[in-house]
PDB file of N, CA and C in Angstrom:
ATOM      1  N   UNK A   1     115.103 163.172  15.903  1.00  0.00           N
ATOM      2  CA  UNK A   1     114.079 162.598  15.046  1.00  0.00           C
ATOM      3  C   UNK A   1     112.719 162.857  15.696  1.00  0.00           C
ATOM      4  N   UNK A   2     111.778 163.411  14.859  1.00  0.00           N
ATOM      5  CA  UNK A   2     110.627 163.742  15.692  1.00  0.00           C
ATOM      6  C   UNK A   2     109.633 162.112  15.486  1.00  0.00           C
ATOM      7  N   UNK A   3     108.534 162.640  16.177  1.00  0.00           N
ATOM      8  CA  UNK A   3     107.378 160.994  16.333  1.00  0.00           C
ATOM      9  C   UNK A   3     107.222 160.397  15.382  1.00  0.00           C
ATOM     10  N   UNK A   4     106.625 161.546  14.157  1.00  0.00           N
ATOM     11  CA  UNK A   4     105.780 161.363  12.180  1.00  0.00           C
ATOM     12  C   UNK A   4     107.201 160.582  11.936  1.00  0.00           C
ATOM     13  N   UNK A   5     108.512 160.945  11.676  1.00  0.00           N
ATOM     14  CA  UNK A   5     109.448 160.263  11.323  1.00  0.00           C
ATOM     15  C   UNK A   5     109.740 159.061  11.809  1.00  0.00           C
ATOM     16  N   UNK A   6     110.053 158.638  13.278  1.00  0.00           N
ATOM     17  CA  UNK A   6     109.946 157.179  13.289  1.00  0.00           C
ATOM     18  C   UNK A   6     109.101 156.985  13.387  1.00  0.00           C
ATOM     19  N   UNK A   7     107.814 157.129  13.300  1.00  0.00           N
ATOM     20  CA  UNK A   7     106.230 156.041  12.912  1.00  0.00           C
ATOM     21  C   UNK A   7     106.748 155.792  11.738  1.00  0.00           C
ATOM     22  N   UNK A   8     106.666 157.008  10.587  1.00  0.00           N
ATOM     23  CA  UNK A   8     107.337 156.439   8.892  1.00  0.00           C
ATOM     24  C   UNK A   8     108.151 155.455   9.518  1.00  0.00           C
ATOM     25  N   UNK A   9     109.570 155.493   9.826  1.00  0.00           N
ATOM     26  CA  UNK A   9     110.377 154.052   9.918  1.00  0.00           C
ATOM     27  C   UNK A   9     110.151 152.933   9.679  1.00  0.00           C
ATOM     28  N   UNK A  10     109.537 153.055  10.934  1.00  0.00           N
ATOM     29  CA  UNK A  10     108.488 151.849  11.738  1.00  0.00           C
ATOM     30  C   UNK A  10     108.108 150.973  10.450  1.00  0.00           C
ATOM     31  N   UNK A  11     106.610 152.294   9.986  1.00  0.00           N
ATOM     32  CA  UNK A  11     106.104 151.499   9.032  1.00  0.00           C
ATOM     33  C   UNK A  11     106.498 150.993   7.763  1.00  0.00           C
ATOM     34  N   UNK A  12     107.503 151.765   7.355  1.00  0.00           N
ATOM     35  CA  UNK A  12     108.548 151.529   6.271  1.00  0.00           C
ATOM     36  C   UNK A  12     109.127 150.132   6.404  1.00  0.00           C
ATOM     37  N   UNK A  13     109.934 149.943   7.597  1.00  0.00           N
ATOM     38  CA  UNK A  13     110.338 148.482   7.909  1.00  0.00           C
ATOM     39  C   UNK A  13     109.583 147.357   7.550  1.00  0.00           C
ATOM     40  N   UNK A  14     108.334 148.033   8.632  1.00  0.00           N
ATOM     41  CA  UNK A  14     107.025 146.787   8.850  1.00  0.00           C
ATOM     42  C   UNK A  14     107.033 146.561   7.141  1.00  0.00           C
ATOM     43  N   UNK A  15     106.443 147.051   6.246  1.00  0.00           N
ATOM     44  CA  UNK A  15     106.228 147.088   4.940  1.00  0.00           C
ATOM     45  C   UNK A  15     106.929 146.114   4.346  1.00  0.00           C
ATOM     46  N   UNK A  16     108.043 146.859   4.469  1.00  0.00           N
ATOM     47  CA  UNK A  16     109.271 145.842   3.628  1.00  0.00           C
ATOM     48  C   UNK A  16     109.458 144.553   4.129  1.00  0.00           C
ATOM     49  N   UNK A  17     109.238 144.073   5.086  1.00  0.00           N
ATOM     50  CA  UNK A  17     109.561 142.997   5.970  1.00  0.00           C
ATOM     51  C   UNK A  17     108.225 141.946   4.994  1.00  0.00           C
ATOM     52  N   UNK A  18     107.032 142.621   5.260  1.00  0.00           N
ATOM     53  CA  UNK A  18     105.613 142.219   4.954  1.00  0.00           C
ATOM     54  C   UNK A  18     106.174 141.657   3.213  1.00  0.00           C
ATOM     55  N   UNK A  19     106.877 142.475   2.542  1.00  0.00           N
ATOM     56  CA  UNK A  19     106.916 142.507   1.196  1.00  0.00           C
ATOM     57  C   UNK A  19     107.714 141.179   0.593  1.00  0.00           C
ATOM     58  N   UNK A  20     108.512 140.574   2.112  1.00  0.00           N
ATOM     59  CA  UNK A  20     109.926 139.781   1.768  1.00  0.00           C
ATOM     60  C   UNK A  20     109.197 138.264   1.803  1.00  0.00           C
ATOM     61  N   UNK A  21     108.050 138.575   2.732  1.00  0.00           N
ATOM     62  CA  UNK A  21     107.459 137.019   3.165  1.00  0.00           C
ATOM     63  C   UNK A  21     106.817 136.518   1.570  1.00  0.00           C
ATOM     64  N   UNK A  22     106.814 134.649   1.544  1.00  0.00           N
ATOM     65  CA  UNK A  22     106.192 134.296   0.567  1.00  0.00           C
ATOM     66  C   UNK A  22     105.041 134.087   1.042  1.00  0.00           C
ATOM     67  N   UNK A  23     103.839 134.335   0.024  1.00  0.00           N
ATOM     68  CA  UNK A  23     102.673 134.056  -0.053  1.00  0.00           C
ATOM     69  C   UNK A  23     101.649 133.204   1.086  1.00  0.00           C
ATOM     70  N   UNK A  24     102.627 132.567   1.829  1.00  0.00           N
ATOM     71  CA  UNK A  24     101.465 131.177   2.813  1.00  0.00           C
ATOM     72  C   UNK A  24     102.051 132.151   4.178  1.00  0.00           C
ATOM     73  N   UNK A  25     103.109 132.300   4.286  1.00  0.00           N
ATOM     74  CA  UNK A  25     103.619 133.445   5.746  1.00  0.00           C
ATOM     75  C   UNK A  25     102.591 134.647   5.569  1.00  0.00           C
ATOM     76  N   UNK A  26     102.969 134.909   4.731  1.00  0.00           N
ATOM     77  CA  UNK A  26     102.200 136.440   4.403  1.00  0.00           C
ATOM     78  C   UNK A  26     101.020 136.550   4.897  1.00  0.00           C
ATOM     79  N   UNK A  27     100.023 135.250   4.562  1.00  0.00           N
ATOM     80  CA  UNK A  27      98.398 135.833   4.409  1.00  0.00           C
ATOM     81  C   UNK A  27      98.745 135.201   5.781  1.00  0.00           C
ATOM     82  N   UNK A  28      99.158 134.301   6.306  1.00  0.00           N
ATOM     83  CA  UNK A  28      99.042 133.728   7.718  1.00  0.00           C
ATOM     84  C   UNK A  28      99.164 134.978   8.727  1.00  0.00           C
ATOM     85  N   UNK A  29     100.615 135.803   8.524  1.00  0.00           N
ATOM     86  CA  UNK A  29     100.947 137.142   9.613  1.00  0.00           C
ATOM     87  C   UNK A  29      99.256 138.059   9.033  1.00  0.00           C
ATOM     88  N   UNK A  30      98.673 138.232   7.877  1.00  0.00           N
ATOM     89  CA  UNK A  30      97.770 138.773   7.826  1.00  0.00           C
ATOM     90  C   UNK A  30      96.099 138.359   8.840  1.00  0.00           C
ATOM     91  N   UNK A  31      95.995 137.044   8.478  1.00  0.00           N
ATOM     92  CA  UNK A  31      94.837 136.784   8.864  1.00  0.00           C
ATOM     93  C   UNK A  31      94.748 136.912  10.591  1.00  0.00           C
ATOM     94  N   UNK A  32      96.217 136.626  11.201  1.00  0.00           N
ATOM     95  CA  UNK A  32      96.007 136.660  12.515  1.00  0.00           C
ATOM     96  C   UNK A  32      96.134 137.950  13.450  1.00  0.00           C
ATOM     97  N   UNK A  33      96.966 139.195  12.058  1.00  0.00           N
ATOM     98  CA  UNK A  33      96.587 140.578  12.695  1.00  0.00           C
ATOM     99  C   UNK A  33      95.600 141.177  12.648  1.00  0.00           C
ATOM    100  N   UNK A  34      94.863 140.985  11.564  1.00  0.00           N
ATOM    101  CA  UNK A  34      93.711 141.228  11.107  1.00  0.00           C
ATOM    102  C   UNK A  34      92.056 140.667  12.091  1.00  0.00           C
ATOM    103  N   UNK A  35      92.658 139.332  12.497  1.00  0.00           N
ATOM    104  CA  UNK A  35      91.636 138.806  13.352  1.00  0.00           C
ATOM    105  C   UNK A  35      91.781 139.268  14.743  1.00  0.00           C
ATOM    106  N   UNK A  36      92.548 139.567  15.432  1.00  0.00           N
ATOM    107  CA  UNK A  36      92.937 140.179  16.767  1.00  0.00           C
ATOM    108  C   UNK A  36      91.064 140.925  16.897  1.00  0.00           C
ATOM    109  N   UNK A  37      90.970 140.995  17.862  1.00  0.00           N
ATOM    110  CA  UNK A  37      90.154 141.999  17.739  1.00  0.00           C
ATOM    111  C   UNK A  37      90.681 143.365  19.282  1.00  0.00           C
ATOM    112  N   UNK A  38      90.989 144.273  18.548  1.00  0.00           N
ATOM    113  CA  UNK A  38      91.691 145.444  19.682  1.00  0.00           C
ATOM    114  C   UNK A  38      90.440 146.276  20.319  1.00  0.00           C
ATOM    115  N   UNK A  39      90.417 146.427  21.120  1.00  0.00           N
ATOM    116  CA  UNK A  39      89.409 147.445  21.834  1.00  0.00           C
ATOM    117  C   UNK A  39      90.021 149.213  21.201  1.00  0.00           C
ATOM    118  N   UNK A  40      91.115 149.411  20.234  1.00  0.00           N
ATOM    119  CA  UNK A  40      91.116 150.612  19.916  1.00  0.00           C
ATOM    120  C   UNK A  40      90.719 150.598  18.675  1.00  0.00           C
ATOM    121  N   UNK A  41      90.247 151.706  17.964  1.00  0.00           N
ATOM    122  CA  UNK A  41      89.922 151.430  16.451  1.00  0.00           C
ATOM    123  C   UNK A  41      91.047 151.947  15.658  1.00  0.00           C
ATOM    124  N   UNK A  42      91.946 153.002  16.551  1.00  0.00           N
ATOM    125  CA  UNK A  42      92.677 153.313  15.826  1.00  0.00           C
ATOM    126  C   UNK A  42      93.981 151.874  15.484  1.00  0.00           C
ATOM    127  N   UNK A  43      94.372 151.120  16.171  1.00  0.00           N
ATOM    128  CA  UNK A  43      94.685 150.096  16.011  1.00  0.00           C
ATOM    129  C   UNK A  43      94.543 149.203  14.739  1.00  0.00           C
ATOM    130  N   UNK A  44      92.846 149.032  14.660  1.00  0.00           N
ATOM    131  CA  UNK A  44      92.679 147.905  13.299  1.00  0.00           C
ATOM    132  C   UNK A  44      92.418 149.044  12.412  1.00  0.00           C
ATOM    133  N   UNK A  45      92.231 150.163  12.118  1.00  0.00           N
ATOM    134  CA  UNK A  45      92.560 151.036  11.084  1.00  0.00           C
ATOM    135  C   UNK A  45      94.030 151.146  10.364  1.00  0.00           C
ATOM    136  N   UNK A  46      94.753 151.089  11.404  1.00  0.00           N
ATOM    137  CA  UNK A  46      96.348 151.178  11.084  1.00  0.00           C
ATOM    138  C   UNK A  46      96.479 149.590  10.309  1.00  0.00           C
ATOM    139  N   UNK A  47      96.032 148.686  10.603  1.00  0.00           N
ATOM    140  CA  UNK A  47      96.464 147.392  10.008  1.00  0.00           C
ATOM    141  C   UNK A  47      95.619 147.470   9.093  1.00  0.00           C
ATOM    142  N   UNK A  48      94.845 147.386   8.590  1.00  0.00           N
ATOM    143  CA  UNK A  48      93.579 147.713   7.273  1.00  0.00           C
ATOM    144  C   UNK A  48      94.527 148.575   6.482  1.00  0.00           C
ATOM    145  N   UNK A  49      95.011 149.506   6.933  1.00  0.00           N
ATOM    146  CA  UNK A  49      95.589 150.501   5.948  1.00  0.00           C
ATOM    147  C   UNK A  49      96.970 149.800   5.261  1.00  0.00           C
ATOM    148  N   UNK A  50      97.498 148.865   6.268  1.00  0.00           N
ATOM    149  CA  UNK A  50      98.850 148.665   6.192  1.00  0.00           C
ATOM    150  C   UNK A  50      99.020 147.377   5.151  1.00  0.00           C
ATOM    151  N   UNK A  51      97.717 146.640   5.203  1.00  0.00           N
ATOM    152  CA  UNK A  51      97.882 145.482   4.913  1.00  0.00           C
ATOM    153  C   UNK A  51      97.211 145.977   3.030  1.00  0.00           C
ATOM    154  N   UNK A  52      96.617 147.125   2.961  1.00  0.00           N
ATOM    155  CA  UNK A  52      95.879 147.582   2.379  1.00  0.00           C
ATOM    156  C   UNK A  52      96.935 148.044   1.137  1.00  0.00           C
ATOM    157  N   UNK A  53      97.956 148.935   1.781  1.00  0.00           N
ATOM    158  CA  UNK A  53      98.837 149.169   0.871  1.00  0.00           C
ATOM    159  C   UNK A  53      99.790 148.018   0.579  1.00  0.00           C
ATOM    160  N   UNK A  54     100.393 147.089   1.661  1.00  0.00           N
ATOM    161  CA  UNK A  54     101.356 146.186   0.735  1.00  0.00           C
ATOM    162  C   UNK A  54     100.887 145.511  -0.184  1.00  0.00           C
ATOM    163  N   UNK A  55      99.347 144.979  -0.084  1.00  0.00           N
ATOM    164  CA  UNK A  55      98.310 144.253  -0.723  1.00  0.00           C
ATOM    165  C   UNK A  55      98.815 144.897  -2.658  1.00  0.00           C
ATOM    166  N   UNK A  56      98.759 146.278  -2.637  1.00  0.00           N
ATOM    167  CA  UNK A  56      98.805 146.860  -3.860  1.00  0.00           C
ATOM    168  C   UNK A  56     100.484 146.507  -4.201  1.00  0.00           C
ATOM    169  N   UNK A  57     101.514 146.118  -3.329  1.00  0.00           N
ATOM    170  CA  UNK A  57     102.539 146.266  -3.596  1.00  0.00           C
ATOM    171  C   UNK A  57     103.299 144.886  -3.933  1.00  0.00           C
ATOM    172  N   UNK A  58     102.322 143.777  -3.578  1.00  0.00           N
ATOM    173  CA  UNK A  58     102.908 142.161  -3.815  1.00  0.00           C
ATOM    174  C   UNK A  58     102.332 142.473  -5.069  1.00  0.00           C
ATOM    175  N   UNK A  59     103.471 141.637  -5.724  1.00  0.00           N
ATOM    176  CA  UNK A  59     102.778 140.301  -6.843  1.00  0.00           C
ATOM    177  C   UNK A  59     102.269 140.133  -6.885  1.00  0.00           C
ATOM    178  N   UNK A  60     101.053 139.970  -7.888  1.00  0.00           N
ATOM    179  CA  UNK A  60     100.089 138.547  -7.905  1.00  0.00           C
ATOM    180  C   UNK A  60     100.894 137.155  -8.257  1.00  0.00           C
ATOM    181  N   UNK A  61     100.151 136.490  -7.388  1.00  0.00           N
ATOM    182  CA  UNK A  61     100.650 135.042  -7.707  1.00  0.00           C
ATOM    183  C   UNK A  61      98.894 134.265  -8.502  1.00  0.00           C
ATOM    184  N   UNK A  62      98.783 134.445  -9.164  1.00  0.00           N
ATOM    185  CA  UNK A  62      97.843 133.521 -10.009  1.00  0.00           C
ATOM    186  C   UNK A  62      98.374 132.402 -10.825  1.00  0.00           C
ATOM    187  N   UNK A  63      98.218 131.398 -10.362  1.00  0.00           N
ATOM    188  CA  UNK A  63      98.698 129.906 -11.295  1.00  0.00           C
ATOM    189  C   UNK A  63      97.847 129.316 -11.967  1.00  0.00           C
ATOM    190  N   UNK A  64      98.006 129.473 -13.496  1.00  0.00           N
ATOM    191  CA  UNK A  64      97.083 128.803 -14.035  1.00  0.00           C
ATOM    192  C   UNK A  64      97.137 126.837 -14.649  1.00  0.00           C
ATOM    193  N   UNK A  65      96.133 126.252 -14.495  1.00  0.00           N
ATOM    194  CA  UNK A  65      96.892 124.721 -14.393  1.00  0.00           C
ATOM    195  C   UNK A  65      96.264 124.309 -16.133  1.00  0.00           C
TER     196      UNK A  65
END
């Protein structure tokens, strides 16, 4: 298996995992990866992107009262 393939994995997993949480886990694992602050950029690029695409891939949950 070369590197590009398990990074895909990786992020494939990460994704799906991200996709399984409900709504209050979710933004919680978000806000506190998101807030990290990393001395690499490539780092919070990878989570921007990541959080970027599952973002398009949840549900909306809008409740109207």
């Amino acid at each position: 298996m070369t590197d590009r393939e398990e990074v895909n994995k990786i992020v494939t997993k990460t994704v799906a995992e991200l996709l399984k949480m409900d709504v209050d886990t979710y933004n919680m694992v978000k806000i506190t990866l998101l807030s990290y602050q990393s001395k690499y950029d490539a780092c919070r690029e990878y989570l921007k992107k990541l959080f970027y695409f599952t973002d398009r891939h949840r549900p909306l949950l809008i409740g109207m009262k």
